[in-house]
N, C-alpha and C. Protein backbone atom coordinates (compact mmCIF):
# COMPACT_ATOMS: atom_id res chain seq x y z
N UNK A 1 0.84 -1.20 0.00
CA UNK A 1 0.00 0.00 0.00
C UNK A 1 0.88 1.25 0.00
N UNK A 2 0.61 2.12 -1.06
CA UNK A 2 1.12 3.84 -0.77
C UNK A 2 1.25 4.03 0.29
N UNK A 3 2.48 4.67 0.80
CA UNK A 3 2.79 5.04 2.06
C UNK A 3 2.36 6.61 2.08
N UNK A 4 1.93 7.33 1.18
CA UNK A 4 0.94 8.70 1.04
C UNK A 4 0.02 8.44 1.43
N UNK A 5 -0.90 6.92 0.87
CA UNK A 5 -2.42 6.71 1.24
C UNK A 5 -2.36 6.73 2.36
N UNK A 6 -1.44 5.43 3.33
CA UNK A 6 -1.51 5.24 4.43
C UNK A 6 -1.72 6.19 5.69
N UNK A 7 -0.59 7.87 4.90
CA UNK A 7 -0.58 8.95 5.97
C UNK A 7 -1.89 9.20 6.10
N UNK A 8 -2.67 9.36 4.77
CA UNK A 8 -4.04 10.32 4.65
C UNK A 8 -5.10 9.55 5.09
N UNK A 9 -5.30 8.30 5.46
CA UNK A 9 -6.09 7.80 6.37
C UNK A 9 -6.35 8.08 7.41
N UNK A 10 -7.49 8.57 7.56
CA UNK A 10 -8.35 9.18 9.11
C UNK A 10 -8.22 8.23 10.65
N UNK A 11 -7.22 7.98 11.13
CA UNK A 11 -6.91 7.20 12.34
C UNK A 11 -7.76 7.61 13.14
N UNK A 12 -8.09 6.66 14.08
CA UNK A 12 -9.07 7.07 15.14
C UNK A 12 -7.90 7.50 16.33
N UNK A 13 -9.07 8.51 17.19
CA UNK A 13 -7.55 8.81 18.41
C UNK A 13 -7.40 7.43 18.93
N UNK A 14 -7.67 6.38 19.28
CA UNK A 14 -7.20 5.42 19.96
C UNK A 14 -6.36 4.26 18.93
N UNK A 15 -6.05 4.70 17.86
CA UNK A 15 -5.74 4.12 16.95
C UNK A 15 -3.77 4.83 17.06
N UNK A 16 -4.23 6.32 16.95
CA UNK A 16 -2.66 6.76 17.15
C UNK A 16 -2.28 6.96 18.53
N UNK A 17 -3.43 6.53 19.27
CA UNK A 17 -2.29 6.46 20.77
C UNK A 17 -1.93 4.86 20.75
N UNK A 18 -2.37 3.91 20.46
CA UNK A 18 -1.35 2.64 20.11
C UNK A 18 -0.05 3.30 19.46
N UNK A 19 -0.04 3.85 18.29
CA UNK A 19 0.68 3.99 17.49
C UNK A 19 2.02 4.44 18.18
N UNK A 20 1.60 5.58 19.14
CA UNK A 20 2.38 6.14 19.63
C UNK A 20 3.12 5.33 20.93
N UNK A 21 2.27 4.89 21.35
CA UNK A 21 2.69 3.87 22.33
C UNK A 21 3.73 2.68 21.69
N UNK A 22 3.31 2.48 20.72
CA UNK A 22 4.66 1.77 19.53
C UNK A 22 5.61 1.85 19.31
N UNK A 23 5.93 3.39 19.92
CA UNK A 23 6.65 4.16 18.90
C UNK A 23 6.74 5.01 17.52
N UNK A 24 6.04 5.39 17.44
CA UNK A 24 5.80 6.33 16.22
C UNK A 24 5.19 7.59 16.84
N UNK A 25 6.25 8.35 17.11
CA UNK A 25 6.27 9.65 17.31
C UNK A 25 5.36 10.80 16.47
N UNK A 26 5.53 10.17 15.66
CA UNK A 26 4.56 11.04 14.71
C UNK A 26 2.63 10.84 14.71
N UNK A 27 2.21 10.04 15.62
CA UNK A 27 0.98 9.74 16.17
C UNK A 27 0.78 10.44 16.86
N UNK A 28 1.44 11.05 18.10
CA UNK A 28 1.24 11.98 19.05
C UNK A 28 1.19 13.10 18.14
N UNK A 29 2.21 13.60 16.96
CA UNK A 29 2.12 14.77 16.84
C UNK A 29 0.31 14.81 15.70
N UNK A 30 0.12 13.85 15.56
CA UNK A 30 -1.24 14.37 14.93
C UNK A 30 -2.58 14.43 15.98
N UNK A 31 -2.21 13.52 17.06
CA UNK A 31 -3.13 13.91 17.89
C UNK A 31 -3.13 15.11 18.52
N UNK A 32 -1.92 15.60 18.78
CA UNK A 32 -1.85 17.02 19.08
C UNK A 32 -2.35 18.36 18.15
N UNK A 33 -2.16 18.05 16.99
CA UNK A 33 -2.74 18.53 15.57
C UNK A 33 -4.24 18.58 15.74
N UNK A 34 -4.80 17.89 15.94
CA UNK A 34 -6.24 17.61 15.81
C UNK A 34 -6.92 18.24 17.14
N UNK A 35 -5.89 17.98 17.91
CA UNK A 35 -6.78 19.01 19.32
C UNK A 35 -6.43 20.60 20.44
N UNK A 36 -4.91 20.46 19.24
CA UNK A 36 -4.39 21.56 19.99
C UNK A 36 -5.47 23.15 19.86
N UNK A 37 -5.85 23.70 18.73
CA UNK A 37 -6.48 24.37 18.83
C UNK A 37 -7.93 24.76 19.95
N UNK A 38 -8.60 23.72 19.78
CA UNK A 38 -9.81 23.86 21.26
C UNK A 38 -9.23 23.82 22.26
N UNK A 39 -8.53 22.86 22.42
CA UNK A 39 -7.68 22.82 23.65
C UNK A 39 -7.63 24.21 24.14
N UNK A 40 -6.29 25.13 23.69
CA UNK A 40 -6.04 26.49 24.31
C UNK A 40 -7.23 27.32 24.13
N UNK A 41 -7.95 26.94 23.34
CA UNK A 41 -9.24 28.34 23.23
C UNK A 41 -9.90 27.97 24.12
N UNK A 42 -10.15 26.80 24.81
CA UNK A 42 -11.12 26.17 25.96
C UNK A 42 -9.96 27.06 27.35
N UNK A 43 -8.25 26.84 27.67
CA UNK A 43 -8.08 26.88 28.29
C UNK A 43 -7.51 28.50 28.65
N UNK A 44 -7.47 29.03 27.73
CA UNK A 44 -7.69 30.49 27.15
C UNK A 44 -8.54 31.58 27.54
N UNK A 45 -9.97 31.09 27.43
CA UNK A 45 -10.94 31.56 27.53
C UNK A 45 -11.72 31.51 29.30
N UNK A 46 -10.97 30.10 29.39
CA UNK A 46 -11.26 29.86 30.96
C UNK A 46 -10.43 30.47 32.32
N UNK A 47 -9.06 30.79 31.72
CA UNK A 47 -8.02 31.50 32.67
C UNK A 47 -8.29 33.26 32.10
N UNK A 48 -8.50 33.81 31.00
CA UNK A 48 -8.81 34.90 30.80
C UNK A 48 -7.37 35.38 30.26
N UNK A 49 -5.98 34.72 30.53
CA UNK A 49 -4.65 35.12 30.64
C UNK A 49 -3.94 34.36 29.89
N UNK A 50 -3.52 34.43 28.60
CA UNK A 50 -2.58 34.19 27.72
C UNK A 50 -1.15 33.19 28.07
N UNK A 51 -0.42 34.18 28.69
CA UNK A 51 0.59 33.41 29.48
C UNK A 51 0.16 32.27 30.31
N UNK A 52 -1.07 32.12 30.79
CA UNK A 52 -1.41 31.28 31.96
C UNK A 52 -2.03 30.01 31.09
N UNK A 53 -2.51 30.72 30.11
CA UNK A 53 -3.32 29.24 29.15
C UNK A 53 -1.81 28.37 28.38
N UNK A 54 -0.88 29.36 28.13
CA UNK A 54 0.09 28.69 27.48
C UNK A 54 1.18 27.84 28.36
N UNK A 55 0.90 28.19 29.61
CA UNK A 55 1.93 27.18 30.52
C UNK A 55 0.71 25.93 30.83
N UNK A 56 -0.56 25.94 30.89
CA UNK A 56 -1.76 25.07 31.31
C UNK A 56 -1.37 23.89 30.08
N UNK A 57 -1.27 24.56 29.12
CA UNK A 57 -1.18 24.03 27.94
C UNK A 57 -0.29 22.98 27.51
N UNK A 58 0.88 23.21 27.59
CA UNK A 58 2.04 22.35 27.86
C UNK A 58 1.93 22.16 29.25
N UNK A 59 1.21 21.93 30.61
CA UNK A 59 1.31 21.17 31.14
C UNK A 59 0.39 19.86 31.35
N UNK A 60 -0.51 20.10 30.02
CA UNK A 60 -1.78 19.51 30.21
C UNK A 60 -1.02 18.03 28.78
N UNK A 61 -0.18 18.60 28.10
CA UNK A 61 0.16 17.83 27.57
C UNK A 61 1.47 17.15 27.86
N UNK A 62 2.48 17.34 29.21
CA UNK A 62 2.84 16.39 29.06
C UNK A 62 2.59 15.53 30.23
N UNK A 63 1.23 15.64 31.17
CA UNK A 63 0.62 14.95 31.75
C UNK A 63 -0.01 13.86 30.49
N UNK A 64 -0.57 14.15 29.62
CA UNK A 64 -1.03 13.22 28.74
C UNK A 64 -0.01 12.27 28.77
N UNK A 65 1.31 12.76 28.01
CA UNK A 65 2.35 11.99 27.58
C UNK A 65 3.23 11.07 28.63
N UNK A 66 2.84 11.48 29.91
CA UNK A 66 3.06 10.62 31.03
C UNK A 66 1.91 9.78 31.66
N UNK A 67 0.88 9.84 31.19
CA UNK A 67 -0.24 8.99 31.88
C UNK A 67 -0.86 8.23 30.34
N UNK A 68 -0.21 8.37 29.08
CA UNK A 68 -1.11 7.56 27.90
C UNK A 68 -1.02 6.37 28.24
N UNK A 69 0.19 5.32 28.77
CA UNK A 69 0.67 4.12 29.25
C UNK A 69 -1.11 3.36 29.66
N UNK A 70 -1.42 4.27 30.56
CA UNK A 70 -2.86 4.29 31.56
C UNK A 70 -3.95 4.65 30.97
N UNK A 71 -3.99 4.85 29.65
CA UNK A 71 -5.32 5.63 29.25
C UNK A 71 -5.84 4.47 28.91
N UNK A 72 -6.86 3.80 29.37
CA UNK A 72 -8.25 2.49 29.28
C UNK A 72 -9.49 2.98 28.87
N UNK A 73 -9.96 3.90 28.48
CA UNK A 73 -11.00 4.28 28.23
C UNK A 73 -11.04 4.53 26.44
N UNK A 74 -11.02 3.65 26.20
CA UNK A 74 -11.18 3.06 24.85
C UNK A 74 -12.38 4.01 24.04
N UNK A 75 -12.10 4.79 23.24
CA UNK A 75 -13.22 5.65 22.49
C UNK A 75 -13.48 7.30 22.98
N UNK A 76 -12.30 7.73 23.96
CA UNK A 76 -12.95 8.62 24.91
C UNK A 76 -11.89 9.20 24.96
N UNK A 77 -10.61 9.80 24.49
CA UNK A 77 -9.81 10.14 24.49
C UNK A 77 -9.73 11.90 24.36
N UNK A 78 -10.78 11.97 23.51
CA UNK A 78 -11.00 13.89 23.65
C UNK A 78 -11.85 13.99 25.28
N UNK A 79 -12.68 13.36 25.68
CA UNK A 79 -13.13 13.75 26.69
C UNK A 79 -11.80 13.54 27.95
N UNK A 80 -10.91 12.22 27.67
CA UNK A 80 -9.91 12.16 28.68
C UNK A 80 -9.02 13.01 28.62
N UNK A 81 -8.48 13.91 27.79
CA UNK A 81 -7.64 14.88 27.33
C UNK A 81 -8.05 16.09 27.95
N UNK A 82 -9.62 16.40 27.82
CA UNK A 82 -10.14 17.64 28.77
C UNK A 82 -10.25 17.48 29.91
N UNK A 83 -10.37 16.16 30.40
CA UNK A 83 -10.58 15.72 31.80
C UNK A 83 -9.30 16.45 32.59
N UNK A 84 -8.23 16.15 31.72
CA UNK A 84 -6.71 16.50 32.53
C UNK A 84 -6.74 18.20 32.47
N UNK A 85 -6.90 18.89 31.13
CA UNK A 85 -6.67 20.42 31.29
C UNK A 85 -7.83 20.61 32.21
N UNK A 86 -9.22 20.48 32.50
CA UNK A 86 -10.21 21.08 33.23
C UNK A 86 -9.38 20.66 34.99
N UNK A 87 -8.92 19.98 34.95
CA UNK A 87 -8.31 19.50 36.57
C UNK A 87 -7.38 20.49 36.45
N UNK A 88 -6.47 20.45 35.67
CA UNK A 88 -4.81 21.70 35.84
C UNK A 88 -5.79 22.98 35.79
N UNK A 89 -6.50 23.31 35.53
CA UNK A 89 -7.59 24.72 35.30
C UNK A 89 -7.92 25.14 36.25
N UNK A 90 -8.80 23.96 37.60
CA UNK A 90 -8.87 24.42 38.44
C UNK A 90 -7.58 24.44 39.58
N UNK A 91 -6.92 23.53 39.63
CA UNK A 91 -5.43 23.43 40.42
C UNK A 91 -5.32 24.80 40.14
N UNK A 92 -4.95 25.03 39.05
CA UNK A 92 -4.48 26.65 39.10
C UNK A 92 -5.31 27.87 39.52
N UNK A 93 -6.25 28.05 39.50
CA UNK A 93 -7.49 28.90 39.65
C UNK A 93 -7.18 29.07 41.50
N UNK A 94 -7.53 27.53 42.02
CA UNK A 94 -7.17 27.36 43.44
C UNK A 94 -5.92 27.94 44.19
N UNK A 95 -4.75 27.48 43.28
CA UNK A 95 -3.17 28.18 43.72
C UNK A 95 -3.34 29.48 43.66
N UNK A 96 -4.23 29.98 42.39
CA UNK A 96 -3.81 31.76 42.01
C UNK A 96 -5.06 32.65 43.13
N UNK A 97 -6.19 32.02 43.42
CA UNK A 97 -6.62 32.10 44.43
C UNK A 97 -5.90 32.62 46.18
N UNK A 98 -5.47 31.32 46.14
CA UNK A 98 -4.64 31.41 47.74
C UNK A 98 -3.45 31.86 47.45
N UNK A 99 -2.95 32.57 46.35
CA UNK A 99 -1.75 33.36 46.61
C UNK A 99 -2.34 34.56 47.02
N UNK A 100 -3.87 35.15 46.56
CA UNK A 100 -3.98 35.99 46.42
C UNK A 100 -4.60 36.86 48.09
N UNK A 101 -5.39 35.74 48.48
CA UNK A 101 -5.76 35.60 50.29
C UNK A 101 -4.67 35.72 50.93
N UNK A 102 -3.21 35.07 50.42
CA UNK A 102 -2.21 35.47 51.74
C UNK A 102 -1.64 36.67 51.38
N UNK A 103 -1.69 37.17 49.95
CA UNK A 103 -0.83 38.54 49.91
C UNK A 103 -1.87 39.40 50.41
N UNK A 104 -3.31 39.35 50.47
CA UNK A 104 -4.25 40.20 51.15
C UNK A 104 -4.20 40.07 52.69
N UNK A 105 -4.06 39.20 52.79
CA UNK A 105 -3.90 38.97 54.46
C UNK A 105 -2.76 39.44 55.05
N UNK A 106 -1.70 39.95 54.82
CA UNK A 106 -0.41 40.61 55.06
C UNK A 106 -0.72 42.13 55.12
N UNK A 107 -1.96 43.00 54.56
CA UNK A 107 -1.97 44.20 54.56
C UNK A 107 -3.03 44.65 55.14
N UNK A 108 -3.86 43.52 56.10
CA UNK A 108 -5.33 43.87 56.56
C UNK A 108 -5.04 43.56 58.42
N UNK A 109 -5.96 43.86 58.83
CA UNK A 109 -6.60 43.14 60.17
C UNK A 109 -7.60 41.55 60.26
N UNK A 110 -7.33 41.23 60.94
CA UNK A 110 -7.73 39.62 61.18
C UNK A 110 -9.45 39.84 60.41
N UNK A 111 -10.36 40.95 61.03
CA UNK A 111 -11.45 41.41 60.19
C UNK A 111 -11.66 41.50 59.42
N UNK A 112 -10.63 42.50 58.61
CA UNK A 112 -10.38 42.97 57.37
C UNK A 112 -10.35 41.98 56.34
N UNK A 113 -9.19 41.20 57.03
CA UNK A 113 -8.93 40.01 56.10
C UNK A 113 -9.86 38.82 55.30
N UNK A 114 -11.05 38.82 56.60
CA UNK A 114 -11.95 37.72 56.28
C UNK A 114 -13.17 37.99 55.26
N UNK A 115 -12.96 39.49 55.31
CA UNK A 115 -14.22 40.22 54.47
C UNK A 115 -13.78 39.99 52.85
N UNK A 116 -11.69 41.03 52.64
CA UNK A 116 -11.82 41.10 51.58
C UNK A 116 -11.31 39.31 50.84
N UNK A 117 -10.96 38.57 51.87
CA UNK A 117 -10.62 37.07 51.25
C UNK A 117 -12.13 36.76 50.44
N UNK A 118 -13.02 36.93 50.99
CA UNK A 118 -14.37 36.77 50.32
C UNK A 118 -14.91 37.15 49.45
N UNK A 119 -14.50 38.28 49.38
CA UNK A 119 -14.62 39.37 48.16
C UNK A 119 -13.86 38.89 47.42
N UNK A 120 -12.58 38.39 47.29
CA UNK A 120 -11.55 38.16 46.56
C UNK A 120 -11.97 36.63 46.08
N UNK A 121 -12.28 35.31 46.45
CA UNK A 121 -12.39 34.27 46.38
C UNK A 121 -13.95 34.28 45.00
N UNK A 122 -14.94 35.60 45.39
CA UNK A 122 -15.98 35.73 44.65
C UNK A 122 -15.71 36.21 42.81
N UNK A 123 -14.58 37.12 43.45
CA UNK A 123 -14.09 38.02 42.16
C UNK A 123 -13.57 36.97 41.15
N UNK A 124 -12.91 35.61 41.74
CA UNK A 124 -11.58 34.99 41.20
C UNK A 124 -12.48 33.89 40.88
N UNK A 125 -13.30 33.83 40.94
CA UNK A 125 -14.25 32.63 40.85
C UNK A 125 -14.61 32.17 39.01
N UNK A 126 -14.13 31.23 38.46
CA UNK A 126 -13.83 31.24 36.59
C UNK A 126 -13.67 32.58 36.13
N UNK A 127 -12.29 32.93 35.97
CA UNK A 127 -12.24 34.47 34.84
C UNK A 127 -13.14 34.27 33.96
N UNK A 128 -13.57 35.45 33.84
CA UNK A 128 -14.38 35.97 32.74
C UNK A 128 -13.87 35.96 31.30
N UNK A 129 -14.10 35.65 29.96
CA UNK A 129 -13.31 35.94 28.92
C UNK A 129 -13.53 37.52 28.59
N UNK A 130 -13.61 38.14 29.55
CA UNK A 130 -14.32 39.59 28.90
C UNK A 130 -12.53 40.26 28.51
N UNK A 131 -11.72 39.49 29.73
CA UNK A 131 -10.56 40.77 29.77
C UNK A 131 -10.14 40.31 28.51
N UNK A 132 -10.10 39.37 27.34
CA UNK A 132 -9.99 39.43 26.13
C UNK A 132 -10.99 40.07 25.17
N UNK A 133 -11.69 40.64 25.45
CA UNK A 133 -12.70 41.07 24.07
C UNK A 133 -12.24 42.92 24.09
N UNK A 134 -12.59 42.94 22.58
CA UNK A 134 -12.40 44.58 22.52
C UNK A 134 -13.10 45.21 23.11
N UNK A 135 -13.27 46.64 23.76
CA UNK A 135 -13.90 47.83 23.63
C UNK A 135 -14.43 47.59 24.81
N UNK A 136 -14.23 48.73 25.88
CA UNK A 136 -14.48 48.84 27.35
C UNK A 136 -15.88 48.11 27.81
N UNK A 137 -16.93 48.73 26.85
CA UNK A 137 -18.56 48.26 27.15
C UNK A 137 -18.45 46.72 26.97
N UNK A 138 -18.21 46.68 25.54
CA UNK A 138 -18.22 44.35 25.36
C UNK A 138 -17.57 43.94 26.74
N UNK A 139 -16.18 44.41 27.23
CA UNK A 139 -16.01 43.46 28.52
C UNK A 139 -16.90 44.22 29.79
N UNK A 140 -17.42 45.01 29.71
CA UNK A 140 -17.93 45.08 31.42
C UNK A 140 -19.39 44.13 31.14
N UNK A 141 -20.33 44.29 29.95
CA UNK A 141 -21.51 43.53 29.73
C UNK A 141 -21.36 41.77 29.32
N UNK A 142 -19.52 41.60 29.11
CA UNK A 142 -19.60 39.81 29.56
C UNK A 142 -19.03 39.41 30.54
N UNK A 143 -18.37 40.44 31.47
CA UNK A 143 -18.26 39.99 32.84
C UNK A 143 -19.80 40.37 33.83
N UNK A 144 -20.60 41.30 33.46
CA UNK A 144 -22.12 41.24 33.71
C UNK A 144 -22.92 40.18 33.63
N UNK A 145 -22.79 39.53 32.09
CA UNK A 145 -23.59 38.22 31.62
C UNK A 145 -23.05 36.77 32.30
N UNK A 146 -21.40 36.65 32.49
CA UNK A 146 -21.17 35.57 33.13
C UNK A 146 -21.36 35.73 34.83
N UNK A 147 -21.05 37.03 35.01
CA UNK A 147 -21.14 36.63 35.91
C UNK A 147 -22.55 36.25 37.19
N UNK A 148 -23.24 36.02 36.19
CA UNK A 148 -24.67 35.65 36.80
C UNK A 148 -25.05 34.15 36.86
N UNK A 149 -24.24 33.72 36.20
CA UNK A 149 -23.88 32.22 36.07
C UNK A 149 -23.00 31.51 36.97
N UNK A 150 -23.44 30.15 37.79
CA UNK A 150 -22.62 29.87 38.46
C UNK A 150 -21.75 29.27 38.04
N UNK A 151 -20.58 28.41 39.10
CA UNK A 151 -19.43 28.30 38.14
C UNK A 151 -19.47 26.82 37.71
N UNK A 152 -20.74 25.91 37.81
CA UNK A 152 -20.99 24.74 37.42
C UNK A 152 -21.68 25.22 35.92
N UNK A 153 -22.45 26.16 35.92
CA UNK A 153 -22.78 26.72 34.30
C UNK A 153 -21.72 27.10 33.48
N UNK A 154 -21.21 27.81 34.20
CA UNK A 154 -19.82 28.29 33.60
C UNK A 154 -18.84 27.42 32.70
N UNK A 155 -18.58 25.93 33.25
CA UNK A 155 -17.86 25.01 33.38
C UNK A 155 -18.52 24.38 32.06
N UNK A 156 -19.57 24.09 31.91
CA UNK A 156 -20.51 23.58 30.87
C UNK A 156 -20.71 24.58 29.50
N UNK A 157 -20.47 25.55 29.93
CA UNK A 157 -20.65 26.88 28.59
C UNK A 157 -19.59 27.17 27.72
N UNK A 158 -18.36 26.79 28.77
CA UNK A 158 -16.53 26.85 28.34
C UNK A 158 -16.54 25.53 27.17
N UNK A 159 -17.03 24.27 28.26
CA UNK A 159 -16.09 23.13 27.28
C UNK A 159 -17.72 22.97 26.15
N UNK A 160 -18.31 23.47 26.39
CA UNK A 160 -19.37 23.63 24.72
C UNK A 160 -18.73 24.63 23.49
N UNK A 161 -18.96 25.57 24.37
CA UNK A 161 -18.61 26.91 23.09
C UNK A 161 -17.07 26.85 22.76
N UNK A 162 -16.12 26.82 23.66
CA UNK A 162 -14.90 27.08 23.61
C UNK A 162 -14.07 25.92 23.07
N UNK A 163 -14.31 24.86 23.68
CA UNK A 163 -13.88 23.08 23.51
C UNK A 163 -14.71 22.45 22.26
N UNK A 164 -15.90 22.88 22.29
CA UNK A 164 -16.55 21.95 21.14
C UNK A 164 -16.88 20.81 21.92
N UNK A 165 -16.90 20.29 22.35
CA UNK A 165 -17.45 19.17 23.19
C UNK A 165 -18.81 18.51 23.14
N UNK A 166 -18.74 17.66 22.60
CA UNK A 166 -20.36 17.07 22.56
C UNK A 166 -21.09 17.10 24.41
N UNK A 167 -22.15 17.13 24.58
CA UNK A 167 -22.76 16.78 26.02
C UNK A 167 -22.38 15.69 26.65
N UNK A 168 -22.31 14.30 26.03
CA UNK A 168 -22.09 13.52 26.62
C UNK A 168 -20.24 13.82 26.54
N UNK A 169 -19.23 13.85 25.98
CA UNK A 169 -18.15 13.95 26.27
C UNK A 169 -18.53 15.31 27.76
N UNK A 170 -18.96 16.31 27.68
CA UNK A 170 -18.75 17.25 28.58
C UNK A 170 -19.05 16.51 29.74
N UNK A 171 -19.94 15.26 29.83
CA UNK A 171 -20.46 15.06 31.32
C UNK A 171 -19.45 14.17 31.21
N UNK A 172 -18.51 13.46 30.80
CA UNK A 172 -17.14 12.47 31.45
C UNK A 172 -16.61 13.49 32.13
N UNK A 173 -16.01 14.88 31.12
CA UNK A 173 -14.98 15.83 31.54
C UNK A 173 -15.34 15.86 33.09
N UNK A 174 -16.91 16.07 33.54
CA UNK A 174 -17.37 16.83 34.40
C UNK A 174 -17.73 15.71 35.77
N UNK A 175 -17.67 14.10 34.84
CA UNK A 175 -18.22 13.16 35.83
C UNK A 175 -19.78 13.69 36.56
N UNK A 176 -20.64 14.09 35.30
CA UNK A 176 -22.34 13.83 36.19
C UNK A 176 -22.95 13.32 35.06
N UNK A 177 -23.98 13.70 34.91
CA UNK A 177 -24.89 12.61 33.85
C UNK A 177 -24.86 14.08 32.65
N UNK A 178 -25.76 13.19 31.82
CA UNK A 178 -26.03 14.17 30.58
C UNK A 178 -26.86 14.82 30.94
N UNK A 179 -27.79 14.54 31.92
CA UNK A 179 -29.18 15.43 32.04
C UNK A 179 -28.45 16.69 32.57
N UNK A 180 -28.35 16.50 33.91
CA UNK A 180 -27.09 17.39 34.80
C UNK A 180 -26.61 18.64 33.31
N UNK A 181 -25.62 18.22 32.64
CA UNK A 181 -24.83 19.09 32.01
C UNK A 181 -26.12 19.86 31.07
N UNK A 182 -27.28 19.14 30.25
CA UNK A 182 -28.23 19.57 29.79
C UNK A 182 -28.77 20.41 30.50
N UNK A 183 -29.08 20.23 31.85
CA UNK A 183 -29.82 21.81 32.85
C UNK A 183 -28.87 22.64 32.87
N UNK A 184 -27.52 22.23 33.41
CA UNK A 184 -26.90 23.33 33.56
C UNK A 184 -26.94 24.46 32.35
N UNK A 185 -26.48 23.61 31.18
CA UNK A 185 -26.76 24.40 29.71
C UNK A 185 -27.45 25.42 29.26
N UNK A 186 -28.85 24.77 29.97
CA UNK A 186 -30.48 25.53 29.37
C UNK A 186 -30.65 26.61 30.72
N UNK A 187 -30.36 26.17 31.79
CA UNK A 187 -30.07 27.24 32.91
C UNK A 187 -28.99 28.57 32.22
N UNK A 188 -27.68 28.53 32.14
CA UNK A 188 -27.06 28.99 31.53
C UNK A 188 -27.39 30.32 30.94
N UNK A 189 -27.63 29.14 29.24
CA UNK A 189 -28.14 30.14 27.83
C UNK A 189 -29.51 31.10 28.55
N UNK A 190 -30.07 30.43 29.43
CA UNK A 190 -31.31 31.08 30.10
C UNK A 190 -31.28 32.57 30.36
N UNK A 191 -30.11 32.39 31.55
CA UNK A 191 -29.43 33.31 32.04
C UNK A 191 -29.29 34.33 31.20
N UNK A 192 -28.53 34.25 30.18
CA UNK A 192 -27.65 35.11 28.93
C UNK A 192 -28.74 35.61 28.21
N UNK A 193 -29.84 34.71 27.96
CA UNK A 193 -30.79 35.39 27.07
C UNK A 193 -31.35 36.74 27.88
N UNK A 194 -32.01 36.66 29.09
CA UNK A 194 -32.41 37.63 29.62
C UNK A 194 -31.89 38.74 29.88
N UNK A 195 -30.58 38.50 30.29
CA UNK A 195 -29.78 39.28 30.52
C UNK A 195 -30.04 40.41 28.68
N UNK A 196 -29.93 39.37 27.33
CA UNK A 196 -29.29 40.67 26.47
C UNK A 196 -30.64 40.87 26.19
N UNK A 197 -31.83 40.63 26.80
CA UNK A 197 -33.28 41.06 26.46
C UNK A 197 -32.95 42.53 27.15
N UNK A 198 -32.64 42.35 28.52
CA UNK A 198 -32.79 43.99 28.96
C UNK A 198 -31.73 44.94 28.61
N UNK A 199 -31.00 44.56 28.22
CA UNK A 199 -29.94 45.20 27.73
C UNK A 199 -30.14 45.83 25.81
N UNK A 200 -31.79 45.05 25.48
CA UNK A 200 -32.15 45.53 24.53
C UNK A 200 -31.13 45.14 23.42
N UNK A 201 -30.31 43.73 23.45
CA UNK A 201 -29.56 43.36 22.49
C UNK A 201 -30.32 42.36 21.73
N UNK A 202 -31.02 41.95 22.14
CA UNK A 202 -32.01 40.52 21.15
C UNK A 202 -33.49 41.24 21.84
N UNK A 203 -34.39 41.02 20.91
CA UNK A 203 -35.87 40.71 21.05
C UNK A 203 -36.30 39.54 21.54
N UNK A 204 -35.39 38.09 20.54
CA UNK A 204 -35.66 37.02 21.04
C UNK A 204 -34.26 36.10 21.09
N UNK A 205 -34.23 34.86 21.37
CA UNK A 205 -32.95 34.69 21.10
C UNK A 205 -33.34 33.31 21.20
């Protein structure tokens, strides 16, 4: 057989993680091909911070490349792939969090402290993608719109819009059922619609 044909054959991902597991280096790099893009726009969009999605990024992949040995979930490999960046997402969220409570706690009173840690823990709660969008009004009206959403909606709105993620892959990422990720969804878009009703951006939506 053409060794051209052979490249241009559509491998399944569990097809080039054997491969790669084989040895053929060049399996990983197409699986990386095929998902690097959602990947950072999912992890991008969810840290709000460039630099922060691009270290998530390479660390999300070479957790892959140290745990493929272990990957058993036969057919499920985009959902196991988000499984790992949505875990490093929040690890980090949590770390950048409690750096941020002890450098506040160094300049307050024991009072002080407990008020603005709260304030601070609320603020830090899934970045907003607003601090990426143009023009002062677009980000204050999508840190307005998300932030009316909790951060289990939130979580479901990222790996849809941003990830591409079918529902049922989103509920592995998320470990609950499909229904679960389906309310959260329709809760959600709910949310957003009303919100750009009064804001006089849709009639209907």
């Amino acid at each position: 057989m053409d060794n051209q044909y052979v490249q241009n054959i559509e491998l399944t991902d569990d097809e080039l993680v054997d491969g790669y597991l084989n040895g053929d280096i060049s399996s990983f790099n197409r699986i990386l091909g095929r998902y690097q893009a959602k990947l950072f726009s999912y992890i991008y969009h969810y840290t709000g911070n460039r630099q922060e999605a691009e270290d998530i990024f390479q660390e999300t992949f070479y957790r892959v490349i140290a745990n493929l040995k272990f990957y058993k979930q036969k057919g499920y490999f985009k959902a196991w792939l988000f499984r790992i960046a949505f875990n490093i997402c929040i690890d980090h969220i949590r770390k950048k969090r409690k750096v941020k409570i002890l450098s506040m706690s160094q300049q307050f009173s024991s009072d002080e402290t407990e008020e603005v840690a709260l304030e601070n823990m609320v603020a830090s709660d899934a970045p907003s993608p607003a601090e990426i969008a143009n023009g002062k009004e677009t980000q204050r009206l999508l840190r307005e719109m998300l932030g009316v959403l909790s951060k289990a909606q939130k979580e479901v709105l990222f790996l849809r819009i941003y990830a591409g993620l079918s529902f049922k892959e989103i509920s592995q990422v998320l470990g609950c059922s499909i229904n679960t990720v389906l309310g959260r969804m329709q809760y959600a878009l709910g949310h957003l619609r009303n919100i750009l009703k009064e804001k006089g951006v849709i009639d209907e939506l």
